[in-house]
N, C-alpha and C. Protein backbone atom coordinates (compact mmCIF):
# COMPACT_ATOMS: atom_id res chain seq x y z
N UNK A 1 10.55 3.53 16.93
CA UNK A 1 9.99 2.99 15.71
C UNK A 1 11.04 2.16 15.01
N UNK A 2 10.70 0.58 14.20
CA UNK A 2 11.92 0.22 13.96
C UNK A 2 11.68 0.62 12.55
N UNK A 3 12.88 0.54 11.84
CA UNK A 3 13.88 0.52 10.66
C UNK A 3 12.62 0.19 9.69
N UNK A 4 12.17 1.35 8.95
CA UNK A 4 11.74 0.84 7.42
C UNK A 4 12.05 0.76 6.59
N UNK A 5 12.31 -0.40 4.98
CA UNK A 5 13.27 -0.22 4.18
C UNK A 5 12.03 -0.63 2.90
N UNK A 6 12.49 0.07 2.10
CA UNK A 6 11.29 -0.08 0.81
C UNK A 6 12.48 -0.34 -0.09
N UNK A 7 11.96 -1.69 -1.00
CA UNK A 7 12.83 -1.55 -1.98
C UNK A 7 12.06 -1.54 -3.40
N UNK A 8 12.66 -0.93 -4.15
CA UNK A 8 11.88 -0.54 -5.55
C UNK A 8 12.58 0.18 -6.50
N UNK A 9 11.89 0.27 -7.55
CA UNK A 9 12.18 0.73 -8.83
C UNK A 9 11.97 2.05 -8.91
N UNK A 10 12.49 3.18 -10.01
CA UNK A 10 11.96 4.83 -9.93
C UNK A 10 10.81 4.54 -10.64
N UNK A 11 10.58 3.58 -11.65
CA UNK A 11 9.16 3.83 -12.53
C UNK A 11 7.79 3.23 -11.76
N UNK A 12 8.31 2.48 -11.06
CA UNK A 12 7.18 1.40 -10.35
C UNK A 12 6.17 2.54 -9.50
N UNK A 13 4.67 2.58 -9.91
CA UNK A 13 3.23 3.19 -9.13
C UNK A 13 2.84 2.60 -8.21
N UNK A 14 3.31 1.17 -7.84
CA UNK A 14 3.02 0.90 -6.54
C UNK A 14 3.98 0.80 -5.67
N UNK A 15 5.21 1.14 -6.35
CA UNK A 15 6.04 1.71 -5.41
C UNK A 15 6.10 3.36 -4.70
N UNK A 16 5.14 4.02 -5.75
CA UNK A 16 4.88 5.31 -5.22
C UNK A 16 3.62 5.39 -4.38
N UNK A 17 3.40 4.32 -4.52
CA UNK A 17 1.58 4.17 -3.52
C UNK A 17 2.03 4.08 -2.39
N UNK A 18 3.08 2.76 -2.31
CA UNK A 18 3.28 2.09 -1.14
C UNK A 18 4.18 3.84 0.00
N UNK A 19 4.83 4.67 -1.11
CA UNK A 19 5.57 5.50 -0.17
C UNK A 19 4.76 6.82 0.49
N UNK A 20 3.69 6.90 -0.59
CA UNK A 20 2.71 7.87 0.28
C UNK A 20 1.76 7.19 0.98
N UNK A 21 1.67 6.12 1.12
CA UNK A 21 1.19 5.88 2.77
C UNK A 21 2.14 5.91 3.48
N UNK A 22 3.08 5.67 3.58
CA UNK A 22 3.78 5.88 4.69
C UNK A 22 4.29 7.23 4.99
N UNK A 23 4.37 7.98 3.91
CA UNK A 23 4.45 9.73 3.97
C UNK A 23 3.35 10.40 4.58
N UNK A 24 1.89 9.46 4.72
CA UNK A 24 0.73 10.04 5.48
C UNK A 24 0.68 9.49 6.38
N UNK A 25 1.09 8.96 7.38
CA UNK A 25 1.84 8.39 8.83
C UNK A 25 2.98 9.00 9.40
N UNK A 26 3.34 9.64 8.23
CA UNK A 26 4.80 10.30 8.63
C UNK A 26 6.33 9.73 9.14
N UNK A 27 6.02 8.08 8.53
CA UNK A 27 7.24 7.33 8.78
C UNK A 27 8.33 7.77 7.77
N UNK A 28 9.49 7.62 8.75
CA UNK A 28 10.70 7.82 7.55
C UNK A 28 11.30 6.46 7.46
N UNK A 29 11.66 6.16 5.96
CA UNK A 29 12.01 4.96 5.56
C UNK A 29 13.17 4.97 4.53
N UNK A 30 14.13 3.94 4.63
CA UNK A 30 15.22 3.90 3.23
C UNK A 30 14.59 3.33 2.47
N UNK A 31 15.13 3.93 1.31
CA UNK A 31 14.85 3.75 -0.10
C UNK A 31 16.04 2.72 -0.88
N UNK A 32 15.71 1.22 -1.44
CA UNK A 32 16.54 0.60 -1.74
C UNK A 32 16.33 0.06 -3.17
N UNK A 33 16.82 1.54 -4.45
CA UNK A 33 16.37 1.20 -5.76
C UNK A 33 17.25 -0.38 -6.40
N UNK A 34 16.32 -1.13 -6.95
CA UNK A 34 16.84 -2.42 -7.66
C UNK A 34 17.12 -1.89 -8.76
N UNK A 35 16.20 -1.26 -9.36
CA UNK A 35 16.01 -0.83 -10.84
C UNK A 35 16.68 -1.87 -11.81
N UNK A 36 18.21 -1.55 -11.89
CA UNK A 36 19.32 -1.54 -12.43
C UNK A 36 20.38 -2.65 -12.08
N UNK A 37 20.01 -3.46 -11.13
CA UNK A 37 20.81 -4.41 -10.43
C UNK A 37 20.35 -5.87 -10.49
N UNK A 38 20.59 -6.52 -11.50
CA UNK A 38 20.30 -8.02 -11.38
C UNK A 38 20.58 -9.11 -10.20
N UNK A 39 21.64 -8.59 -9.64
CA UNK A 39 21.91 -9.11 -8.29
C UNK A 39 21.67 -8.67 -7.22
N UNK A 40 20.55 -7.55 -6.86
CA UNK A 40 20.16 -7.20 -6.12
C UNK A 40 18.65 -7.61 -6.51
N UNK A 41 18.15 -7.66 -7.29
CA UNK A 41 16.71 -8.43 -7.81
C UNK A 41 16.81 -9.98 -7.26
N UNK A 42 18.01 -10.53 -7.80
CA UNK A 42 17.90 -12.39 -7.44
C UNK A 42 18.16 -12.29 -5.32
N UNK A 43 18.97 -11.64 -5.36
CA UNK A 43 19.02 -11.31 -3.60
C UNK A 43 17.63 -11.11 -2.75
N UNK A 44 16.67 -9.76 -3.66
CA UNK A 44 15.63 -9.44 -2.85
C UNK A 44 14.46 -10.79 -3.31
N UNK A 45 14.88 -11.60 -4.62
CA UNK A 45 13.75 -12.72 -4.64
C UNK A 45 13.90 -13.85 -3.96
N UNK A 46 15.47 -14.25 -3.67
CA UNK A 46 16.07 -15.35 -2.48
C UNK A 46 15.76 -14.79 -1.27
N UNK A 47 15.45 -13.76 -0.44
CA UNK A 47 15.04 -13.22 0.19
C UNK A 47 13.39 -13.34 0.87
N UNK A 48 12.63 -13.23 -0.10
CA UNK A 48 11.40 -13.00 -0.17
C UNK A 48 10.16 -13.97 -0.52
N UNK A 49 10.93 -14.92 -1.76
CA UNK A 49 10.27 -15.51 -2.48
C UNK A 49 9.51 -14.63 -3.41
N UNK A 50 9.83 -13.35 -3.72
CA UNK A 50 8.92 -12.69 -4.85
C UNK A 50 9.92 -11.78 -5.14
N UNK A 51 9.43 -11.62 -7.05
CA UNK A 51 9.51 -10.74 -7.59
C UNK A 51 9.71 -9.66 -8.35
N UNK A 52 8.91 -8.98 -7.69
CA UNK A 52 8.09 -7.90 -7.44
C UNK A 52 8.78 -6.58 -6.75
N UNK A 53 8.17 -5.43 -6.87
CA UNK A 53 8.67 -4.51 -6.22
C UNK A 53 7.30 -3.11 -5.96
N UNK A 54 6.85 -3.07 -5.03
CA UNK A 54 7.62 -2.78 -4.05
C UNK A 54 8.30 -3.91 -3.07
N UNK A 55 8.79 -4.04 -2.16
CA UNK A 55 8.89 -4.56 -1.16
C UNK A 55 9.36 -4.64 0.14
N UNK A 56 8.41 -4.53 1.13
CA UNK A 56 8.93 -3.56 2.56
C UNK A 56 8.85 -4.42 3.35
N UNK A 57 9.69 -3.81 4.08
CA UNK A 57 10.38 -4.14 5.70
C UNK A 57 10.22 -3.36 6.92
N UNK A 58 9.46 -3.67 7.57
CA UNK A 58 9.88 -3.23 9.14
C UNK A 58 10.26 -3.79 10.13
N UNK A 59 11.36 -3.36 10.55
CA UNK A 59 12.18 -4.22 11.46
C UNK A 59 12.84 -5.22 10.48
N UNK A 60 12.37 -6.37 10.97
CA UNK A 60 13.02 -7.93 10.48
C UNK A 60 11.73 -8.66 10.03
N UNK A 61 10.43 -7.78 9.91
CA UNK A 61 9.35 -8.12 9.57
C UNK A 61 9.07 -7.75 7.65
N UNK A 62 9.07 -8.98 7.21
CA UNK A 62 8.33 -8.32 6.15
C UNK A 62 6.80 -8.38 5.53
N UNK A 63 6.51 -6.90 5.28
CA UNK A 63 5.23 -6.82 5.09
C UNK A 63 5.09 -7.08 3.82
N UNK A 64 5.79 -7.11 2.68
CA UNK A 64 5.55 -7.54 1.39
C UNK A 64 5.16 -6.48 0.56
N UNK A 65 4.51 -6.65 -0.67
CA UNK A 65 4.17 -5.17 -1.37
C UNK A 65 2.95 -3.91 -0.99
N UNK A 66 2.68 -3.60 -2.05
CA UNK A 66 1.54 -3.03 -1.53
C UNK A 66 0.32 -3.09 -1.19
N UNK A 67 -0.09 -4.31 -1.50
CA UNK A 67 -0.91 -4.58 -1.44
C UNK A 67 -1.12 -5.21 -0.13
N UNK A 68 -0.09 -5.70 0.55
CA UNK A 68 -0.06 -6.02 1.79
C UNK A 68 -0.19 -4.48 2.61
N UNK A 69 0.99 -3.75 2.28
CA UNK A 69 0.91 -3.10 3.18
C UNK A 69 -0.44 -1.71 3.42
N UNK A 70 -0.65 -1.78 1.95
CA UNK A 70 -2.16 -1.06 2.46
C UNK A 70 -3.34 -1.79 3.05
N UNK A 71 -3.24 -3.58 2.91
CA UNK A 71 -4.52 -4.09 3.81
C UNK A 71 -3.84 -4.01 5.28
N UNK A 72 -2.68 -4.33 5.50
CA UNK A 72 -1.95 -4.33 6.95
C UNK A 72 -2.74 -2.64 7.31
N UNK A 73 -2.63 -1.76 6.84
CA UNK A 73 -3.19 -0.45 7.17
C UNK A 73 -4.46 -0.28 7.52
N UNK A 74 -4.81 -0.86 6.28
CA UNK A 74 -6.75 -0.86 7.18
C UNK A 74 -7.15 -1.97 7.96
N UNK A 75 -6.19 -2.80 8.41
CA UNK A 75 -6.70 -3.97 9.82
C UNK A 75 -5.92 -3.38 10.93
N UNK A 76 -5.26 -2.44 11.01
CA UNK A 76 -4.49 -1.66 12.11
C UNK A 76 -3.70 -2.43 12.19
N UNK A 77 -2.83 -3.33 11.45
CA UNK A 77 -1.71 -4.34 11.72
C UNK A 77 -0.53 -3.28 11.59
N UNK A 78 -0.15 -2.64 11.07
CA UNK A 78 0.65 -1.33 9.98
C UNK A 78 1.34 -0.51 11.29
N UNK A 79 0.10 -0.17 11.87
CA UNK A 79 0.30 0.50 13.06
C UNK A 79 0.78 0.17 14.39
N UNK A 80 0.66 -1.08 14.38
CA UNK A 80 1.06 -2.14 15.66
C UNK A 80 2.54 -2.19 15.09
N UNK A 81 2.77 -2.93 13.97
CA UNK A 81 3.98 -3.21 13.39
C UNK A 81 5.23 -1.59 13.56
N UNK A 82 4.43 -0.09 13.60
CA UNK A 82 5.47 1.03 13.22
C UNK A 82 5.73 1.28 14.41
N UNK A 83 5.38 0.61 15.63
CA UNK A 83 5.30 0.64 16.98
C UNK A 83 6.21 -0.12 17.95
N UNK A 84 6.04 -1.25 17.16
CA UNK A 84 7.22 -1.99 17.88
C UNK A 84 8.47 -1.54 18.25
């Protein structure tokens, strides 16, 4: 399974959405809080082009927030992707 990395805030709800789906798959993933880091915010938005937080990674793939990654879930993309 490759490398999942969530990055987010402690207050952010769709950062807690985005981690219990993946807690009901049973993927284990790092946790990469911005919260508090202005240069880790301009990094993950030069990065990304957003943001926003949540924002996930698998592999070298990014799936984007949650909203991605819960439609990636119900088109079985999610699952192809925790597979690789």
């Amino acid at each position: 399974m490759p490398k999942v990395v969530i990055y987010l805030t402690r207050t952010c709800p769709f950062c807690n959405m985005a981690k219990r789906l993946l807690d009901s798959k049973g993927v284990s993933y790092e946790m990469i809080d911005i919260g508090n880091d202005r240069h880790a915010w301009a990094a993950l938005e030069e990065k990304t082009g957003r943001n926003t937080v949540p924002q996930i990674f698998i592999g070298e793939h990014h799936v984007g927030g949650f909203d991605d990654l819960s439609a990636a879930d119900r088109s079985g993309q999610l699952d192809q992707l925790l597979r690789a």
